[in-house]
Protein backbone atom coordinates (compact mmCIF):
# COMPACT_ATOMS: atom_id res chain seq x y z
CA UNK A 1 -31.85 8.75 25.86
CA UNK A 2 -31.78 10.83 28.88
CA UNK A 3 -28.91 13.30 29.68
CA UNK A 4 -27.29 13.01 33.03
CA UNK A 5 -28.03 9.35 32.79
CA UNK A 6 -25.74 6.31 32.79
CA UNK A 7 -26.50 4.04 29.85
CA UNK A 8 -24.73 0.60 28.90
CA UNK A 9 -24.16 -0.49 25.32
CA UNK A 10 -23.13 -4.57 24.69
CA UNK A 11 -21.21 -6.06 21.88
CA UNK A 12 -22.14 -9.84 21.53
CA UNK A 13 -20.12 -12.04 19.17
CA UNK A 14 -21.08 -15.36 19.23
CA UNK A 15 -18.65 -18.50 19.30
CA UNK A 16 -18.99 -21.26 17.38
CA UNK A 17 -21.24 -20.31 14.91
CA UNK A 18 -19.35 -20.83 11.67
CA UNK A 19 -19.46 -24.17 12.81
CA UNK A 20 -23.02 -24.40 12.60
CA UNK A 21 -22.86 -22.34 8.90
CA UNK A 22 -19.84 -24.64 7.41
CA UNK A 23 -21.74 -27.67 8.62
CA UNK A 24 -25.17 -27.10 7.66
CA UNK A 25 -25.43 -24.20 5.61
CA UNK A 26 -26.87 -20.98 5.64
CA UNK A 27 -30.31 -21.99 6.18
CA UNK A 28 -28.82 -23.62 9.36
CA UNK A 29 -26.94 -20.11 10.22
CA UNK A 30 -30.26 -18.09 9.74
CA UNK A 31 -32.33 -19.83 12.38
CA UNK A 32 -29.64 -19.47 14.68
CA UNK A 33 -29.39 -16.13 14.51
CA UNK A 34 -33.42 -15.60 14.48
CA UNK A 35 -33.37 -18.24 17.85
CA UNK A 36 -30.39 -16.27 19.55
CA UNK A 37 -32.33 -12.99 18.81
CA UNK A 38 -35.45 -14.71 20.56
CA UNK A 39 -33.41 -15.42 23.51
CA UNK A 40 -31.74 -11.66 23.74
CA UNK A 41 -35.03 -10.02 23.44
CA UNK A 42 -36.61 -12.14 26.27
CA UNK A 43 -33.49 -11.34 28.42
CA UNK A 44 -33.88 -7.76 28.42
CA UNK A 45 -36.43 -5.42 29.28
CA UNK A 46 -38.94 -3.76 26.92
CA UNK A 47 -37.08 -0.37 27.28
CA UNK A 48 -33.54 -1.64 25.89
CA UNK A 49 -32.53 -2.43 22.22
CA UNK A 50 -31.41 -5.51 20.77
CA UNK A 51 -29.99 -5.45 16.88
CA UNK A 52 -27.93 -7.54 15.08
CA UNK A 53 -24.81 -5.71 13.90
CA UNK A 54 -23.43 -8.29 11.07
CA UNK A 55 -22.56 -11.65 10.67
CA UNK A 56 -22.68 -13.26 14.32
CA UNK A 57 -22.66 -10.33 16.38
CA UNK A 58 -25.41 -8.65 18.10
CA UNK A 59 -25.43 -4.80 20.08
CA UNK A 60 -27.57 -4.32 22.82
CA UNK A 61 -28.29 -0.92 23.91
CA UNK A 62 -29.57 -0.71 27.45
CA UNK A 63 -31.16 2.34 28.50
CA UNK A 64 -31.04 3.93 32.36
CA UNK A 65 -28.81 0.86 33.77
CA UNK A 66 -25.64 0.94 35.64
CA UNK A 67 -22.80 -0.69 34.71
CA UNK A 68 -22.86 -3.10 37.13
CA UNK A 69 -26.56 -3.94 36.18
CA UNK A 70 -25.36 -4.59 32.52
CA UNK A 71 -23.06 -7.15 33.67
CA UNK A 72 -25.34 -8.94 35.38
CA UNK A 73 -27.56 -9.03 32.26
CA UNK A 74 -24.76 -10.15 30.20
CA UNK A 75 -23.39 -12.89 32.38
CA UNK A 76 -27.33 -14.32 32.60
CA UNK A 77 -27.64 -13.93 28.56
CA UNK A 78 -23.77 -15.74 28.57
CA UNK A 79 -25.60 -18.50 30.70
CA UNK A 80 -28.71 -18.90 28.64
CA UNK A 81 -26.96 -19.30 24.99
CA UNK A 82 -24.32 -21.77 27.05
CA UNK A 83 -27.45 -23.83 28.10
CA UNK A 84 -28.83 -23.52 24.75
CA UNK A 85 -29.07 -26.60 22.15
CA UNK A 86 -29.51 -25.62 18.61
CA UNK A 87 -30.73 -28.48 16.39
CA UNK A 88 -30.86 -29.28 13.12
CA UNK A 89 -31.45 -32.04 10.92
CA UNK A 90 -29.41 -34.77 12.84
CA UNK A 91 -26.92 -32.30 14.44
CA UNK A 92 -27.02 -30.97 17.69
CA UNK A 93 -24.83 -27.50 18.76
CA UNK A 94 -23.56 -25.92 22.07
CA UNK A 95 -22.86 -22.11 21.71
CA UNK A 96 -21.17 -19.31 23.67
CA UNK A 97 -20.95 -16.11 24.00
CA UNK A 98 -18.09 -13.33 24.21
CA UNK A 99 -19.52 -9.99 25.36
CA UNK A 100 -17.75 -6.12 25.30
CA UNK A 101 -19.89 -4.16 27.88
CA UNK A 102 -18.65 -0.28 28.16
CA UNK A 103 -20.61 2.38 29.64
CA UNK A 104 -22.60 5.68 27.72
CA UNK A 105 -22.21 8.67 29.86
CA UNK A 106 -22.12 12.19 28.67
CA UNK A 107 -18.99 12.15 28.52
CA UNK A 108 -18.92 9.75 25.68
CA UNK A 109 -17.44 11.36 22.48
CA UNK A 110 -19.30 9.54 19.85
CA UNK A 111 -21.24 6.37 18.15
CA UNK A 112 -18.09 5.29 16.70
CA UNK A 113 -16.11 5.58 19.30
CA UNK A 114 -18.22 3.68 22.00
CA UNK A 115 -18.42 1.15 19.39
CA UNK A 116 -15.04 0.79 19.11
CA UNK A 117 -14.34 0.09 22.82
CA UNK A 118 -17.44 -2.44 23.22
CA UNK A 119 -15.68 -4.06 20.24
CA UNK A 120 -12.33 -4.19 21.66
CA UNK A 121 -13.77 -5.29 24.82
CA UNK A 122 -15.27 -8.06 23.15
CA UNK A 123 -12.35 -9.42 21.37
CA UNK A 124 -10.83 -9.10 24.61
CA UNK A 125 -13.34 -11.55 25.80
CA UNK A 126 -12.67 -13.52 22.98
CA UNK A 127 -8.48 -13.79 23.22
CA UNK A 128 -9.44 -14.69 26.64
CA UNK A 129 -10.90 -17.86 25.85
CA UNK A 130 -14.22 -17.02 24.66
CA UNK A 131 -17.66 -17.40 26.40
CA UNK A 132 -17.13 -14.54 28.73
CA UNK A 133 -18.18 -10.99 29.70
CA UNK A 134 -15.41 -8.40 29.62
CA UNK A 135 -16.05 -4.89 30.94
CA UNK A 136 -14.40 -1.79 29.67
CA UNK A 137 -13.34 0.87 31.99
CA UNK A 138 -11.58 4.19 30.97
CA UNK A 139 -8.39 4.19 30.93
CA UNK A 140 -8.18 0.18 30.21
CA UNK A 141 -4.88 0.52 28.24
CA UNK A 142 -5.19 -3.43 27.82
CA UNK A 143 -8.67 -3.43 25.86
CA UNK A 144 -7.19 -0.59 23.61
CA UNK A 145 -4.12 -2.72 22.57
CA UNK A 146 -6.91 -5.14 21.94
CA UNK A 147 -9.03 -3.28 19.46
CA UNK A 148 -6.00 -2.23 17.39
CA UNK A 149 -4.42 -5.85 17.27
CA UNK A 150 -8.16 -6.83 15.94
CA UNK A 151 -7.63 -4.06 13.66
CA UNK A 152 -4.49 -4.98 12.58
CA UNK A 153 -4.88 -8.84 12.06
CA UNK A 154 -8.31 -7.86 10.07
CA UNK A 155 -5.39 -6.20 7.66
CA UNK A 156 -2.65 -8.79 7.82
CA UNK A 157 -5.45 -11.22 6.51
CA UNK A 158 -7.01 -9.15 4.20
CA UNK A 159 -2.89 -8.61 2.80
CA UNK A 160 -2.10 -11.86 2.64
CA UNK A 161 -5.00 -12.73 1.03
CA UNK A 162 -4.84 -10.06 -1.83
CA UNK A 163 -1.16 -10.63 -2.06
CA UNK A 164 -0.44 -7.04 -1.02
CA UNK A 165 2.30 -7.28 1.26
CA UNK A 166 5.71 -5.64 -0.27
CA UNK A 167 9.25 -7.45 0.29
CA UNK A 168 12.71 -4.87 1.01
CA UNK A 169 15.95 -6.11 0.94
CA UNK A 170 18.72 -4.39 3.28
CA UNK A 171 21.75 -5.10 2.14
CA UNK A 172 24.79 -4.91 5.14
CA UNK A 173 28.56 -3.94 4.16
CA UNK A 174 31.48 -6.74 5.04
CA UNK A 175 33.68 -4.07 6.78
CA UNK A 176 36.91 -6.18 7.40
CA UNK A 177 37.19 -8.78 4.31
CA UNK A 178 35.56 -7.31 1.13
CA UNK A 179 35.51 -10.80 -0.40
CA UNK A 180 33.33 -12.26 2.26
CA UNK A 181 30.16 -13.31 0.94
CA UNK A 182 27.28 -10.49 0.72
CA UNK A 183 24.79 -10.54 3.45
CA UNK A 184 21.46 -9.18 2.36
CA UNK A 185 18.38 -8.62 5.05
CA UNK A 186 14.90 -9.53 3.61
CA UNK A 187 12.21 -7.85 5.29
CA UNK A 188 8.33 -6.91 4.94
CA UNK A 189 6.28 -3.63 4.46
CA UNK A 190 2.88 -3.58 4.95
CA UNK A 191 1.45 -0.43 2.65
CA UNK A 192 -2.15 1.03 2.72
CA UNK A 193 -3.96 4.55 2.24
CA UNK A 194 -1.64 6.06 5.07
CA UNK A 195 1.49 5.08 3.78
CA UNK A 196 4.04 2.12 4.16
CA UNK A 197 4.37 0.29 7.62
CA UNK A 198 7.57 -1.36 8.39
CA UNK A 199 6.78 -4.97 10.27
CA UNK A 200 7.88 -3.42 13.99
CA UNK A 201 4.32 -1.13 13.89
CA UNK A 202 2.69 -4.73 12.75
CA UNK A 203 4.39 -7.45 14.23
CA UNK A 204 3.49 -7.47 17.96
CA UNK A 205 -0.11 -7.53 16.97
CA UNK A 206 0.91 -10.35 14.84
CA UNK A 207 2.48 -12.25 17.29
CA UNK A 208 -0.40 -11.45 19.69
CA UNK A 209 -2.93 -12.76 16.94
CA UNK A 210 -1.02 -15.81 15.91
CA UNK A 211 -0.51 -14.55 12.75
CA UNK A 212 3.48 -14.38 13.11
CA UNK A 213 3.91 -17.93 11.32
CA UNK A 214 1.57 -17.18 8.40
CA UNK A 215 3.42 -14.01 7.58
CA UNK A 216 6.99 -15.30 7.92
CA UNK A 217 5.91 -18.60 5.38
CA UNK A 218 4.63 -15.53 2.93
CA UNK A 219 7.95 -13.63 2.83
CA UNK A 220 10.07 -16.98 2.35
CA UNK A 221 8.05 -18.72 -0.16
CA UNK A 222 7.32 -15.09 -2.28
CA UNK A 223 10.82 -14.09 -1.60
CA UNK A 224 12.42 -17.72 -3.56
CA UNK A 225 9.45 -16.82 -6.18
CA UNK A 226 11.40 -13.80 -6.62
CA UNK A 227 14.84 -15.24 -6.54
CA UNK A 228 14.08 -17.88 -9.23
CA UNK A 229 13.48 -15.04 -11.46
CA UNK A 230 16.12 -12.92 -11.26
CA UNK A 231 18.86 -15.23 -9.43
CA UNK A 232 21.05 -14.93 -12.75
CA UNK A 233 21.25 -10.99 -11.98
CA UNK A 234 22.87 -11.24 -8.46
CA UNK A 235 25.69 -12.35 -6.81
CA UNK A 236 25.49 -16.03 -6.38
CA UNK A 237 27.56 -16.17 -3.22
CA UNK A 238 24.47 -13.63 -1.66
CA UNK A 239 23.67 -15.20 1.88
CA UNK A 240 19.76 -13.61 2.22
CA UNK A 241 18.42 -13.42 5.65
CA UNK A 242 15.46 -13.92 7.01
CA UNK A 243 13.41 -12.91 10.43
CA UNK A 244 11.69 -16.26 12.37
CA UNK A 245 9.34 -15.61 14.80
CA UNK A 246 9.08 -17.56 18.31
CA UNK A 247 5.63 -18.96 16.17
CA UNK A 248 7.65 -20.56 13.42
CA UNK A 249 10.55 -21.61 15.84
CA UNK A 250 8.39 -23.66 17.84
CA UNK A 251 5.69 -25.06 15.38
CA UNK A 252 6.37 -28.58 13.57
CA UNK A 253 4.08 -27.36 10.62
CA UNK A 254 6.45 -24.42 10.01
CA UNK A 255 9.46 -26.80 10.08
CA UNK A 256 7.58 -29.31 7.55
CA UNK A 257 6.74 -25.96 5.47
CA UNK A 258 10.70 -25.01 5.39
CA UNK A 259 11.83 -28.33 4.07
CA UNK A 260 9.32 -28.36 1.27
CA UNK A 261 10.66 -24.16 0.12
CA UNK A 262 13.88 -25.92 0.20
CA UNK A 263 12.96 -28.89 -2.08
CA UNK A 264 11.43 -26.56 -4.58
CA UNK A 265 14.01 -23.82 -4.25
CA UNK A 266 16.71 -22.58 -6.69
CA UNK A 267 17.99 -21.11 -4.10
CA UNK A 268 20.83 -23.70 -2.32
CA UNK A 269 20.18 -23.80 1.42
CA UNK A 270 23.35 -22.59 2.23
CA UNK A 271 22.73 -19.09 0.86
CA UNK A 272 19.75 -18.93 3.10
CA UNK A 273 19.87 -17.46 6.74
CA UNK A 274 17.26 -17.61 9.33
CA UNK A 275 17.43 -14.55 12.19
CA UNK A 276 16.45 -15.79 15.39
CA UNK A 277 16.36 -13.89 18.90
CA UNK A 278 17.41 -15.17 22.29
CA UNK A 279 14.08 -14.63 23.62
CA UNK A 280 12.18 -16.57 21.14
CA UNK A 281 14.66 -19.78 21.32
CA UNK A 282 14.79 -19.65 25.29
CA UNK A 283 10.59 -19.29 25.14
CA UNK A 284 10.52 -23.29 24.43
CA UNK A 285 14.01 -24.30 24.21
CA UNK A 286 13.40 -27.80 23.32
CA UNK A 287 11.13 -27.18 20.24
CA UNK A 288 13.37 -24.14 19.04
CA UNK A 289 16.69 -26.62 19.43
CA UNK A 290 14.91 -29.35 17.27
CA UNK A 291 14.10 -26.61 14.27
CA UNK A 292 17.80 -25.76 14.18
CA UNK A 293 18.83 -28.74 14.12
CA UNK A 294 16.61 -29.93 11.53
CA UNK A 295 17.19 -27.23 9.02
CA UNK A 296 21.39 -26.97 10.30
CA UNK A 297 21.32 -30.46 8.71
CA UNK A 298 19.64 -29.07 5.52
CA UNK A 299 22.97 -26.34 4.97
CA UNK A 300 20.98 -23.44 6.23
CA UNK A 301 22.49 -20.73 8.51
CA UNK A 302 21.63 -19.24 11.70
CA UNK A 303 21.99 -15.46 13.16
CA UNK A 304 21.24 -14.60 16.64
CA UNK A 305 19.56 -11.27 16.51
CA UNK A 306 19.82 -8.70 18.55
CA UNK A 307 22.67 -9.95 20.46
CA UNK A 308 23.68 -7.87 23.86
CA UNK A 309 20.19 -6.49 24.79
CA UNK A 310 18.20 -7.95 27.54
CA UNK A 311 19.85 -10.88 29.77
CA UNK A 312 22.01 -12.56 26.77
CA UNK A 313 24.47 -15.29 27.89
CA UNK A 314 27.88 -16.32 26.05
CA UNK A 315 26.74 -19.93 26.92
CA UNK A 316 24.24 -19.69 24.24
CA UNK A 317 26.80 -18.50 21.52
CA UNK A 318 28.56 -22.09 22.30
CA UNK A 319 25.62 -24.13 22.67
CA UNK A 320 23.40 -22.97 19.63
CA UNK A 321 24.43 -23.87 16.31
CA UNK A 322 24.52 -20.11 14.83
CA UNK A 323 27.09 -18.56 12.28
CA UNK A 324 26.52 -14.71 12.97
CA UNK A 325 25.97 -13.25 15.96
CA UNK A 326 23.62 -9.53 15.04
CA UNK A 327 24.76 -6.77 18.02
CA UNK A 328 21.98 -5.20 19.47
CA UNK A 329 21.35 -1.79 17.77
CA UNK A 330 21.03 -0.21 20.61
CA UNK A 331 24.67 -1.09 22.13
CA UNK A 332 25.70 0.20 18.34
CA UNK A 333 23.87 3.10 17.84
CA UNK A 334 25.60 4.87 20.87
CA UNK A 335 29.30 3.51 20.84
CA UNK A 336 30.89 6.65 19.31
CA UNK A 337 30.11 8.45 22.28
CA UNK A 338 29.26 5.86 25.16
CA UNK A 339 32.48 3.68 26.23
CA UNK A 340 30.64 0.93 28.11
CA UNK A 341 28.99 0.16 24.75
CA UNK A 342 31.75 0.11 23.20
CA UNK A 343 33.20 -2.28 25.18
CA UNK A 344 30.61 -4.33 25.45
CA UNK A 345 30.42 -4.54 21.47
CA UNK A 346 34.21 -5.27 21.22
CA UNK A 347 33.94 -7.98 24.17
CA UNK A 348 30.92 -9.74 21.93
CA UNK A 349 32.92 -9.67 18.73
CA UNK A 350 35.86 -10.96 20.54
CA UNK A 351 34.05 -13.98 21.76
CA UNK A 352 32.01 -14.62 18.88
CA UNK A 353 35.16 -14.82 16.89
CA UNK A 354 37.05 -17.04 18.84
CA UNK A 355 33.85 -19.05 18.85
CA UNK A 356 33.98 -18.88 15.17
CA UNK A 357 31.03 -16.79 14.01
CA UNK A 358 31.14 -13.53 12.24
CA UNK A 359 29.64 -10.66 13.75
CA UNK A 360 27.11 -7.97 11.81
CA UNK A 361 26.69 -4.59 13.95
CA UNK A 362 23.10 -3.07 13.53
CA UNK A 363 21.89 0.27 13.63
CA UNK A 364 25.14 1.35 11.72
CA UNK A 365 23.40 4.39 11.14
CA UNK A 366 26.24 6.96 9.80
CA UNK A 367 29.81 6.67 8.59
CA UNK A 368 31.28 7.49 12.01
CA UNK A 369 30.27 3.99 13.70
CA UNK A 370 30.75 2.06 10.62
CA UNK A 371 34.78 3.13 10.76
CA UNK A 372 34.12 2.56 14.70
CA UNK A 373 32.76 -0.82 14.07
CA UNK A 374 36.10 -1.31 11.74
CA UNK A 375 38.39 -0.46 13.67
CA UNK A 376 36.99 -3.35 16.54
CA UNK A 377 37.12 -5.67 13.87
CA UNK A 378 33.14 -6.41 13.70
CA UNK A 379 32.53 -8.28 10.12
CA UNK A 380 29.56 -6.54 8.82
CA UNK A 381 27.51 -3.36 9.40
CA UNK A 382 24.12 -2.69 8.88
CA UNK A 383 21.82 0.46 9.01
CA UNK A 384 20.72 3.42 7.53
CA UNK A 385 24.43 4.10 7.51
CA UNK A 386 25.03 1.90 4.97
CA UNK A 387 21.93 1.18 2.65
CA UNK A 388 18.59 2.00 3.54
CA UNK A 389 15.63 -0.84 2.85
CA UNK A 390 14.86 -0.87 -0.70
CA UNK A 391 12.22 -2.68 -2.74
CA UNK A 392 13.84 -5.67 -4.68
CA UNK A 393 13.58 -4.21 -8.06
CA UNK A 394 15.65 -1.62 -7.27
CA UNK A 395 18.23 -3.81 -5.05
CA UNK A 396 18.73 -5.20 -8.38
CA UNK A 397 19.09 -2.02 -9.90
CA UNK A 398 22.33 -1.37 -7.16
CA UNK A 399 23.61 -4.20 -8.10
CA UNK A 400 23.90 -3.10 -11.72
């Protein structure tokens, strides 16, 4: 290609295709792809290139054409395969396509990268609601978030799959009553090449991919694995808690998938606690009241997480049927030296006590808060401060 030129490159993933290949086969899936090709290669001009890249998805590189021009290519191609019946045998198929368009200037760095936005503009298209044309343009902060959520539920699968995620157990220290029952944290770690991600660098692209509910069913149903093994080696008053996303909160499957851990489990429901936030239970308030009731009934426990950050309201420590209100870490984390906070912190554990809940401070992250958090009369503290996250093999070596 020419220098000095503009260029366009297009990403084509096509929707509803494994339909075709689960229904009829591979045969089926073949002549699909060789009629789709057909239909590319008579939409463009003899100068541009059409390839298939893998699987469904075809790149079309389109040589000395604007960006605007590209679109209007793509949106007729989008209109052709939308008109388009495939048949076979005694089945008939509509299709679409989602399309990633970016533009090849010189200043484009390199192969991999262009392909990388065109992809991420594609799955744009596709989040979007598929059978569309999404343009990238630089600087399109959105379509980046894009690619790397692909990216990241492509490895959430792919873990879940090959069993590779890793469960942590942060244990917090009862500050007030020592004989109070231990309250343990269980958490998830995604490792690879790079190193070991905790689930905040993991979880909004989770959550964004609908993959929230699939990863908190994996870390309660390996976690109770876990527990039947080695529940004669800890503490059998150990409440273990557990992080719900607004996913599982809201989804009747979830709930169904709950009762059936608890059926099974060794593990009475009353050592189990589920960590919700405010914002996930307020997101569909009637769904999220019917799971805690459901599984309140069952013995289970409730904490409301990250209490004191955003727009939190008393009237939902009254109404909600919780037993430990968390403090927001970041109220915590600054009350040695920031009096509002620590106002704030000993108004919440004031409330929540005459309420009748026990309070667990987070982001207790040296000694000097967790006597501060003592001396307010908070029930719990959790952080750094007090026990990092460790791997549950050696949580059962601390307790030894």
């Amino acid at each position: 290609m020419d220098h000095g030129d503009n260029h366009a490159l297009a990403y084509l993933d096509l929707d509803k295709f494994k339909a075709v290949n689960d229904s009829c086969g591979h045969s089926a899936g073949d002549e699909l792809l060789r009629q789709v090709a057909i239909i590319l290669t008579e939409s463009t001009r003899k100068r541009d290139t059409v390839g298939r890249l893998g699987g469904d998805e075809f790149g079309i590189l389109m040589e000395h054409c604007s960006l605007q021009q590209a679109e209007r290519v793509a949106e007729s191609i989008r209109e052709k395969i939308a008109d388009f019946r495939f048949r076979w045998s005694d089945h008939v198929f509509t299709l679409g396509v989602s399309t990633g368009l970016v533009q090849i200037t010189d200043a484009t760095r390199s192969i991999a990268t262009l392909f990388k936005v065109a992809d991420a503009a594609c799955y744009s298209a596709k989040k979007a609601g598929r059978n569309q044309v999404r343009v990238h343009y630089p600087g399109d902060a959105t379509l980046e978030r894009g690619y790397a959520d692909k990216q990241w539920a492509s490895a959430i699968n792919t873990a879940l799959q090959e069993q590779s995620f890793q469960l942590v157990a942060q244990p917090a220290r009862a500050l007030t009553d020592p004989t109070v029952a231990p309250y343990v944290e269980v958490l998830i770690r995604y490792p690879d090449a790079t190193g070991i991600h905790s689930a905040h660098e993991f979880l909004p692209a989770a959550e964004r991919s609908n993959l929230s509910m699939k990863i908190d069913s994996w870390v309660l149903e390996n976690f109770l694995i876990w527990y039947a093994a080695h529940r004669t080696e800890i503490d059998p008053r150990t409440l273990f808690a557990f992080n719900l996303s607004t996913l599982s909160l809201t989804n009747d499957g979830f709930l169904r998938f709950v009762n059936q851990q608890l059926n099974s489990s060794v593990l009475s429901p009353e050592r189990l606690c589920f960590e919700i936030t405010e914002a996930a239970v307020i997101s569909n308030l009637a769904q999220s009241t019917t799971f805690l009731k459901a599984i309140k009934e069952r013995g289970c426990l409730f904490a409301l997480d990250d209490f004191g950050s955003g727009l939190s309201s008393i009237n939902y420590l009254r109404s909600m049927p919780i037993d430990f209100v968390k403090i927001d870490g970041l109220l915590v984390r600054d009350s040695v030296t920031d009096p509002i906070d620590l106002a704030l912190i000993e108004s919440i554990n004031e409330i929540a006590h005459l309420i009748g809940l026990k309070t667990i401070a987070e982001f207790v992250e040296h000694e000097r808060i967790a006597t501060k958090m003592h001396e307010i009369g908070v029930d719990y503290a959790q952080g750094y401060g007090i026990s990092r996250s460790l791997p549950l093999d050696d949580y059962l070596k601390s307790l030894a």
